[in-house]
Every structure is written in structure tokens, then in C-alpha cells.
C-alpha atoms as a PDB file:
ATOM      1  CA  UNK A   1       1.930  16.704  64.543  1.00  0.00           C
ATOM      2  CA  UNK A   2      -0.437  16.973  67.006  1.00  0.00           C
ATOM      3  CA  UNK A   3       0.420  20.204  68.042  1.00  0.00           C
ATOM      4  CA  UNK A   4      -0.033  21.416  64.465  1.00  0.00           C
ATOM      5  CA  UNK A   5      -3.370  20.207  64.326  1.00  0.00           C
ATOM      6  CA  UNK A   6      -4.457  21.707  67.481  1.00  0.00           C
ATOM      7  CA  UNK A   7      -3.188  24.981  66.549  1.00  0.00           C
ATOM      8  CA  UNK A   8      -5.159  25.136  63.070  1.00  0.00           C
ATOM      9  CA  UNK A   9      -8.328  23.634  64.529  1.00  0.00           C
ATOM     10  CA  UNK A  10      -7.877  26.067  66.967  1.00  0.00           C
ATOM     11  CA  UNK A  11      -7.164  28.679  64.735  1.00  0.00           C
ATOM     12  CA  UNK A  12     -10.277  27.838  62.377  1.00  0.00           C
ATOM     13  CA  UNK A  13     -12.633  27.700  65.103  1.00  0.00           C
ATOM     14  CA  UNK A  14     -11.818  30.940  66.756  1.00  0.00           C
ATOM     15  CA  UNK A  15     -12.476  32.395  62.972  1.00  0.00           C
ATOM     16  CA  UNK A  16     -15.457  30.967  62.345  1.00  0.00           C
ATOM     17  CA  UNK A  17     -16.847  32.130  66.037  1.00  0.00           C
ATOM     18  CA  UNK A  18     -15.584  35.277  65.486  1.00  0.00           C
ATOM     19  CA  UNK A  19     -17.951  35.954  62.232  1.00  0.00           C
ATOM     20  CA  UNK A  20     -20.729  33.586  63.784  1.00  0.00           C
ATOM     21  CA  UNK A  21     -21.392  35.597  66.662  1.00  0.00           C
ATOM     22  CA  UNK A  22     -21.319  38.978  64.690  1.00  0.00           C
ATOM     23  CA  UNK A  23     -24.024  37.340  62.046  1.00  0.00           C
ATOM     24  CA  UNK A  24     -26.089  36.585  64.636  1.00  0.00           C
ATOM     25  CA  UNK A  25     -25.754  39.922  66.373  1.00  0.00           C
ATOM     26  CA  UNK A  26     -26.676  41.606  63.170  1.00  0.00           C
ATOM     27  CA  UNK A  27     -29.947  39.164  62.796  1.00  0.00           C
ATOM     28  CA  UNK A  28     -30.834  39.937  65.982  1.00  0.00           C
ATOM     29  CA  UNK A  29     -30.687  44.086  65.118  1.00  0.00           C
ATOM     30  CA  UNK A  30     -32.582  43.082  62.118  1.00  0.00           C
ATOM     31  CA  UNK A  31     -29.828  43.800  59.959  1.00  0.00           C
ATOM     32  CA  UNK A  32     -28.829  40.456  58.239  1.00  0.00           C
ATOM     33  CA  UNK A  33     -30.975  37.509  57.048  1.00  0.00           C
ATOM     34  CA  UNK A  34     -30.414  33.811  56.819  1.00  0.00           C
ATOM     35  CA  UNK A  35     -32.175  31.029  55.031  1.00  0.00           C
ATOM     36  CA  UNK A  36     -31.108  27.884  53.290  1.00  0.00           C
ATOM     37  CA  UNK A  37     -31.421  26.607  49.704  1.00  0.00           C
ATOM     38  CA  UNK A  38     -31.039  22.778  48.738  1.00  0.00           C
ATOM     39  CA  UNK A  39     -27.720  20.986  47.416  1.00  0.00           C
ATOM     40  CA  UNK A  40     -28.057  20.930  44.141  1.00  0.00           C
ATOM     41  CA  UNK A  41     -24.416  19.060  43.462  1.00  0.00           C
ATOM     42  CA  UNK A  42     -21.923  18.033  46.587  1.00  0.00           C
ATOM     43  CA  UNK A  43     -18.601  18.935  44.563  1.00  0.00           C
ATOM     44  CA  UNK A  44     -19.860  22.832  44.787  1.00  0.00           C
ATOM     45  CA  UNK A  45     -19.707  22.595  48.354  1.00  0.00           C
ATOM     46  CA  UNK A  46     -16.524  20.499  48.227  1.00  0.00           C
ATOM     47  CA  UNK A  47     -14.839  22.908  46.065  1.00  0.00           C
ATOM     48  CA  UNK A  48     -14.768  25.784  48.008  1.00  0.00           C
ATOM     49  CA  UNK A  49     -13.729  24.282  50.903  1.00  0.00           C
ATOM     50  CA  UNK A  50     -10.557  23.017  49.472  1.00  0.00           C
ATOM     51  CA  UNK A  51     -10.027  26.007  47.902  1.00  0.00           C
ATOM     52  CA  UNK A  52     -10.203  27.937  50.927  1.00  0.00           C
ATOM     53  CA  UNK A  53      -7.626  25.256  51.990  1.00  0.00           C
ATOM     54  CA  UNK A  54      -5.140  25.856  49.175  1.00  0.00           C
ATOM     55  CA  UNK A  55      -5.135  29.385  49.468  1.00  0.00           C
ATOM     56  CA  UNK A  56      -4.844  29.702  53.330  1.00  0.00           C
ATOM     57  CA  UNK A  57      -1.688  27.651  52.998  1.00  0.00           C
ATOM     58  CA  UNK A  58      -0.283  29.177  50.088  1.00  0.00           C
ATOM     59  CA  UNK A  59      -0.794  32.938  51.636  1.00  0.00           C
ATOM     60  CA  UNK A  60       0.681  32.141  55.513  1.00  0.00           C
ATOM     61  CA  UNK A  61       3.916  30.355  53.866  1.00  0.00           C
ATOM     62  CA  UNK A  62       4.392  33.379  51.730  1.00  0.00           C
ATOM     63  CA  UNK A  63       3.373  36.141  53.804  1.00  0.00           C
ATOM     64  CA  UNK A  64       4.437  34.986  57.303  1.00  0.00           C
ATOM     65  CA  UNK A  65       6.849  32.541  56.698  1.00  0.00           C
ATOM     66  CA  UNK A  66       8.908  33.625  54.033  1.00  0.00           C
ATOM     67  CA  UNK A  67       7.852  37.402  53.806  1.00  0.00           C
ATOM     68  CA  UNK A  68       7.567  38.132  57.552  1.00  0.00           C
ATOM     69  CA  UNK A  69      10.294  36.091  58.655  1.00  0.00           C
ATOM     70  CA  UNK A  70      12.839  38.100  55.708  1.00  0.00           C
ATOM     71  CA  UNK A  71      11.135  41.508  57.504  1.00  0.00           C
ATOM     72  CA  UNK A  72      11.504  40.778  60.554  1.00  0.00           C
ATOM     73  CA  UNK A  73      15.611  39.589  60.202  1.00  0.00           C
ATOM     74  CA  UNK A  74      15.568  42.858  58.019  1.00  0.00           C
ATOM     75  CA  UNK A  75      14.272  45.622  60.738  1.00  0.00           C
ATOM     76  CA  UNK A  76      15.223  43.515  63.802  1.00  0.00           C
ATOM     77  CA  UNK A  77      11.874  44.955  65.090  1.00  0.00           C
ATOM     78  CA  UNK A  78       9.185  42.573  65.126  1.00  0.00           C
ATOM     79  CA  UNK A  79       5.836  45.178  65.288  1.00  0.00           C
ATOM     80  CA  UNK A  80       7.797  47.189  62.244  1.00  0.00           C
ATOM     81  CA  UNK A  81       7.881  43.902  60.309  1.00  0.00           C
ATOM     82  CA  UNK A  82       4.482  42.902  60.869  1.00  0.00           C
ATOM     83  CA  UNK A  83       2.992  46.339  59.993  1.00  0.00           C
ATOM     84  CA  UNK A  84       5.121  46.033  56.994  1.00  0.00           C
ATOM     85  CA  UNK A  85       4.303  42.866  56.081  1.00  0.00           C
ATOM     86  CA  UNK A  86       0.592  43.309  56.884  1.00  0.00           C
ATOM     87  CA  UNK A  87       0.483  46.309  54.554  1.00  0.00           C
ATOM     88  CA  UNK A  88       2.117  44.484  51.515  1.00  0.00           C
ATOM     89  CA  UNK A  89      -0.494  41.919  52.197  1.00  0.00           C
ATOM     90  CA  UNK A  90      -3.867  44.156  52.292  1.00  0.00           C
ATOM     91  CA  UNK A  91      -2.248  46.092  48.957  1.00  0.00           C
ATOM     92  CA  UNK A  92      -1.976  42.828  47.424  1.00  0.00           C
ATOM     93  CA  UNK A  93      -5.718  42.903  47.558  1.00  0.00           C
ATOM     94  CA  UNK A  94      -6.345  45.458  45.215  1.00  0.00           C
ATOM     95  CA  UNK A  95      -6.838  43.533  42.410  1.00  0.00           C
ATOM     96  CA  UNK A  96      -9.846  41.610  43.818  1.00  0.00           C
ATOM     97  CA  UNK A  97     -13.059  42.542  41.983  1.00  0.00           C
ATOM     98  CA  UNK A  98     -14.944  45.559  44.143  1.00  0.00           C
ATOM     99  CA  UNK A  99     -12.339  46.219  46.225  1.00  0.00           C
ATOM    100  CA  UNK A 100     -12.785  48.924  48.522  1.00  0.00           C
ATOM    101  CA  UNK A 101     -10.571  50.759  51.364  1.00  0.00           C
ATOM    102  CA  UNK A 102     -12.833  49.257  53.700  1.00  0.00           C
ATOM    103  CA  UNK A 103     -11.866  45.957  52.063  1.00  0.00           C
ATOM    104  CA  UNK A 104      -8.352  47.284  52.196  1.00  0.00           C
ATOM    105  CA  UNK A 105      -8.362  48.165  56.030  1.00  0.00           C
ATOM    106  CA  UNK A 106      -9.923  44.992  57.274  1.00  0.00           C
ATOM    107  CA  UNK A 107      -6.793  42.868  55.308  1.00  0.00           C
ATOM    108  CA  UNK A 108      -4.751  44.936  57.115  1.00  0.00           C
ATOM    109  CA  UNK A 109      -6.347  44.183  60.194  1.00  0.00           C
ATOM    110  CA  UNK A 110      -6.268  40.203  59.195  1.00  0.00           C
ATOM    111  CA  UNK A 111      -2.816  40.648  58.024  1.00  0.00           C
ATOM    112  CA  UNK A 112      -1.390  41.631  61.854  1.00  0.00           C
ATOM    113  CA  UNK A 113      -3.447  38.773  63.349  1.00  0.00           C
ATOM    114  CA  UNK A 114      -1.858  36.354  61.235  1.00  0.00           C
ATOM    115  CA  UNK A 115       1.409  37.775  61.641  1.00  0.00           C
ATOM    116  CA  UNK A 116       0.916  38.188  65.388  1.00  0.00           C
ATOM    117  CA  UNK A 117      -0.485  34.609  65.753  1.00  0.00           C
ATOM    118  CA  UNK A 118       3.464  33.355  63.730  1.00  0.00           C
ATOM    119  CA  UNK A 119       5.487  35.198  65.669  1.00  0.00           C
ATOM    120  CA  UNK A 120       3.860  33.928  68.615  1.00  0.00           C
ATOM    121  CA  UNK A 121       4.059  30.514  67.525  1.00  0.00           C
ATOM    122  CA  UNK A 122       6.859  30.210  65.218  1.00  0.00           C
ATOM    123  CA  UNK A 123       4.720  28.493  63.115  1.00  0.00           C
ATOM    124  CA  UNK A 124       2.187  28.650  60.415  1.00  0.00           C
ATOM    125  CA  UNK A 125      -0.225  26.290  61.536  1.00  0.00           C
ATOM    126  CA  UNK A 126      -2.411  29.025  64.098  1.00  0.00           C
ATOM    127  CA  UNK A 127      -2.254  31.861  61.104  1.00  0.00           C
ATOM    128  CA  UNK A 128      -3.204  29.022  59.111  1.00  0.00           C
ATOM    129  CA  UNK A 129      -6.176  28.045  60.866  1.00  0.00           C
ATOM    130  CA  UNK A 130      -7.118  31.631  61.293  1.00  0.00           C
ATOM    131  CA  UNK A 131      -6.924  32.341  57.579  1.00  0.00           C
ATOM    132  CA  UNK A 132      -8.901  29.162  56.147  1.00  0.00           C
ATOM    133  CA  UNK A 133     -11.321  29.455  58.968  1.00  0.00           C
ATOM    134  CA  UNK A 134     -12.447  33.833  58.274  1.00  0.00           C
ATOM    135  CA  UNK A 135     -12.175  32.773  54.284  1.00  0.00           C
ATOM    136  CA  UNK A 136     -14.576  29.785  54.377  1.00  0.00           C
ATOM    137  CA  UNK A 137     -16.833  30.882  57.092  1.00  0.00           C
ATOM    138  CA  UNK A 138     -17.595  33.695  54.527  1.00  0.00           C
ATOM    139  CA  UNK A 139     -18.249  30.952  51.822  1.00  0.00           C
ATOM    140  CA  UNK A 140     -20.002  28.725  54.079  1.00  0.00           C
ATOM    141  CA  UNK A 141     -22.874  31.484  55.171  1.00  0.00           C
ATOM    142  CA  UNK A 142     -22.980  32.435  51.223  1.00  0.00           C
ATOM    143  CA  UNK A 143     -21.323  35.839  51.703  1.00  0.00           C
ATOM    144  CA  UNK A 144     -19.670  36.902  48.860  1.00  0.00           C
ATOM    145  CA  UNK A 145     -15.249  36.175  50.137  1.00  0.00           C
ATOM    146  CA  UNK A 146     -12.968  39.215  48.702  1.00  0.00           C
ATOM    147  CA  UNK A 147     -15.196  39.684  45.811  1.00  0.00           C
ATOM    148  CA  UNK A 148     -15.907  36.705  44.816  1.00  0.00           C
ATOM    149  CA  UNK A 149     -19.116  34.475  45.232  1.00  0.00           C
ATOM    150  CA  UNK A 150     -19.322  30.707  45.674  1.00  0.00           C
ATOM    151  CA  UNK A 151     -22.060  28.373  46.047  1.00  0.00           C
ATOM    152  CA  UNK A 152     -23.519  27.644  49.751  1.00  0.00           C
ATOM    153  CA  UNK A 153     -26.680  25.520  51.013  1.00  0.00           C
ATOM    154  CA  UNK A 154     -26.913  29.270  53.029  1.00  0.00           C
ATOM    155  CA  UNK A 155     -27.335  32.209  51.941  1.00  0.00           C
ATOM    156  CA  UNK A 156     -26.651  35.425  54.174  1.00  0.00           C
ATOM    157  CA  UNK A 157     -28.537  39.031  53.582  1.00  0.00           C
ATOM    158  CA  UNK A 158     -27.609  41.851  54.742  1.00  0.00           C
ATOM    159  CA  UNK A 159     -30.022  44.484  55.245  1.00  0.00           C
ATOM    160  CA  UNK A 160     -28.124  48.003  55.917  1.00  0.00           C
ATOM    161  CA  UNK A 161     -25.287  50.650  54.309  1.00  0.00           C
ATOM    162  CA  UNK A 162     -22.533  49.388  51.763  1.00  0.00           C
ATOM    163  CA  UNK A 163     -19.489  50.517  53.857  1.00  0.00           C
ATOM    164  CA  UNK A 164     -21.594  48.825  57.024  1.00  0.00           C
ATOM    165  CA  UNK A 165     -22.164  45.058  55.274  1.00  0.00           C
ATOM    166  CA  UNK A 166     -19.552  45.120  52.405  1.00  0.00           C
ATOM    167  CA  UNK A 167     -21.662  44.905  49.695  1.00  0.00           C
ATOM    168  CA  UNK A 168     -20.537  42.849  46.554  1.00  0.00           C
ATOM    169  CA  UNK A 169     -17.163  42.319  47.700  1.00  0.00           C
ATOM    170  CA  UNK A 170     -18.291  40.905  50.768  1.00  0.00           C
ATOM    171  CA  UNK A 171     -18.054  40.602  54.564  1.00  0.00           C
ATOM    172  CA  UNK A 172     -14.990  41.398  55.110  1.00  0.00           C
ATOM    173  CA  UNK A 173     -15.297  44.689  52.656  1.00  0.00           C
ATOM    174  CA  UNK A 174     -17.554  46.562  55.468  1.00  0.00           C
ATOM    175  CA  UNK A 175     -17.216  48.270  58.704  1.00  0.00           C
ATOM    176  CA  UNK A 176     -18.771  44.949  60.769  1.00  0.00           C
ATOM    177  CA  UNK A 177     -16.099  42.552  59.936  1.00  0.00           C
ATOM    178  CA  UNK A 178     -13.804  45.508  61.626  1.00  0.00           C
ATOM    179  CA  UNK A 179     -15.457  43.841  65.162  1.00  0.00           C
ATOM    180  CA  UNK A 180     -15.076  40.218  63.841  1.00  0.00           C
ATOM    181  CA  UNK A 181     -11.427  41.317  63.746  1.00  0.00           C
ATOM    182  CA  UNK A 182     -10.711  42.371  67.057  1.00  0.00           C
ATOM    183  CA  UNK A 183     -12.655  39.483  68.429  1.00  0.00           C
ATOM    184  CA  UNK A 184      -9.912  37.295  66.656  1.00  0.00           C
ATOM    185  CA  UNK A 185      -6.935  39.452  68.074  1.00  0.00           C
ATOM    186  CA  UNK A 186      -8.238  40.055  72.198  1.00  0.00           C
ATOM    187  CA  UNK A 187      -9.157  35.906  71.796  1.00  0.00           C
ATOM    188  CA  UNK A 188      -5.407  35.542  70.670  1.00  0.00           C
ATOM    189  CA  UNK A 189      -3.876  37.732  73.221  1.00  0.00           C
ATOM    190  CA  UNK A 190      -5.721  36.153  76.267  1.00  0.00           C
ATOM    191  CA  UNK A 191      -4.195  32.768  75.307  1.00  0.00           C
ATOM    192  CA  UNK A 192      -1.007  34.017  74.688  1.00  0.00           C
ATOM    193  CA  UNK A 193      -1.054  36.153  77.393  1.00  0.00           C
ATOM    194  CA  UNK A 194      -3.200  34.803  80.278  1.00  0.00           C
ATOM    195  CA  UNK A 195      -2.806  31.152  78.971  1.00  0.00           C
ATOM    196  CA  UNK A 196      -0.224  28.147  79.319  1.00  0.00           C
ATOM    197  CA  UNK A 197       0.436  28.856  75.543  1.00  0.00           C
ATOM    198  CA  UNK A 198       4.051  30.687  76.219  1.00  0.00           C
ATOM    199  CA  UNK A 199       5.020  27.443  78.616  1.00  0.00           C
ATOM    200  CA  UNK A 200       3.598  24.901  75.969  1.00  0.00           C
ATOM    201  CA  UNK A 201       5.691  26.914  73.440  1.00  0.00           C
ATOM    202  CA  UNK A 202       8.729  26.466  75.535  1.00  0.00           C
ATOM    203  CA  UNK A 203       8.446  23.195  75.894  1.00  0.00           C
ATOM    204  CA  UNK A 204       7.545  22.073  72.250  1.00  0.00           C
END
């Protein structure tokens, strides 16, 4: 149990770094602004969070743990399954409200770190961690999270280009959360490559 736990705090706090630092980086070009409004009711901050709970769960057991896992006993190739399976999950997408192929390349991109972080660990609890923590980081700056907007005590402007920022849809529909992403994925294979993480796999 305590391994699980590790791996989502983990998981979520190598997320929310990941969009931290590239918020930051953009205030400090002058491209983004923050400032903070007051808490008008506590259950619209609640809210969100669990939400972003629910559906982090509910998308790594379907995608990675029964989806990938069927792909990957299906091609016998692991990187075939997971670009599979990471395609089916950014098309899923399209229904989101302005969606764009931006939007469509950066679930991609999310979609192999998730399914890079399972097969590494066998487990959904890393992916897990990973997902919840890039969905409510988005929330919790008040950026607007795969086209949808939610209440936030912050509030997060961006100040340049559409396909740069994301625009309505949100972070993750622009070129910047591109860098966010790769962040996540060299941060995950350092520790599973330059780590103890393979022997404290082996030994679970």
C-alpha cells in the first residue's frame, strides 16, 4: 500500500512541477499572468479536485490497464502497443469542446507517458498520479482543462498566440504544454533508468 501511495504522490508531484515551472517561465518572458480572486464557496474548490480524482482513475484502468495491457498481449511489442494505445486515447479527445490538433498532439504525448510510466511499473498507481496531477494542476492555476473551465482562487493569463497558450481549450491545447511534456517523460526515464526504481520493482 505504501508503495502505491508513493508512486501516485510521486506521480502527481512530478505533474504539477512539470506545468509549475513552465508557468513561471512564461511569467518571467512576460507571457502569462497570475493573480488570485477570493473563495467564494469551498465545495467549488472541492469539486474539482475530486473530479480530477475520478477521472484520472477511471482513464489509467481503462486505457493502461485494460486497453494497453489487451495491446500489448495482442502485438507482443510493447512501443507498438503504447503508440497504439496512446493514439486511441488522444482521438478519444475529439469530442472535448475546442479541441484542436494541438490539443490532439499533446494527449498523445500524455498518452505514452502514462503508458510508459505502466509498463514500467506494472501498475496504475505512477500513470495515475501523473494523470490527476497535469489535470488538476490545470484547474488549480484556473486554466481552462481540455476545454472545460472550473472555478480556482487563481486565475492564469496568458498573454501570446492561440496555438502557443491553448486558448479556450486550455493549457494543454498549445505548443507550451509540448515542453511540460517532455519534462514529465526525461524526469521518468532518469528514475527508471539511472534510479533504484528497476531493483525496487524487482523486489516488490
Amino acid at each position: 500500500m505504501k508503495s502505491k501511495l508513493f508512486f501516485f504522490l510521486a506521480g502527481s508531484f512530478i505533474a504539477f512541477a512539470s506545468i509549475l515551472v513552465n508557468i513561471f517561465l512564461q511569467k518571467l518572458l512576460g507571457l502569462a499572468s497570475i493573480y488570485t480572486i477570493g473563495c467564494k464557496d469551498i465545495s467549488l474548490l472541492i469539486h474539482p479536485f475530486l473530479s480530477s480524482i475520478a477521472t484520472g482513475f477511471f482513464e489509467e484502468v481503462i486505457f493502461r490497464f485494460v486497453l494497453l495491457t489487451f495491446l500489448i498481449k495482442a502485438f507482443k511489442l510493447n512501443w507498438l502497443a503504447i503508440l497504439v494505445g496512446s493514439l486511441i486515447f488522444s482521438l478519444v479527445h475529439l469530442g472535448n469542446s475546442y479541441i484542436t490538433i494541438i490539443a490532439l498532439i499533446s494527449h498523445f504525448l500524455g498518452g505514452i507517458i502514462y503508458s510508459y510510466a505502466f509498463v514500467k511499473t506494472k501498475e496504475i498507481w505512477l500513470p495515475f498520479g501523473l494523470h490527476f496531477g497535469w489535470n488538476y494542476t490545470q484547474i488549480f492555476f484556473g486554466i481552462p482543462m481540455s476545454g472545460s473551465a472550473y472555478y480556482s482562487i487563481f486565475v492564469t493569463n496568458f498573454h501570446s498566440l492561440e496555438y502557443l497558450n491553448g486558448g479556450a481549450y486550455g493549457f494543454e491545447g498549445g505548443i507550451w504544454s509540448f515542453y511540460s511534456r517532455v519534462i514529465i517523460f526525461i524526469i521518468l526515464l532518469f528514475v527508471t533508468k539511472f534510479s533504484g526504481l528497476n531493483s525496487f520493482l524487482r523486489n516488490k
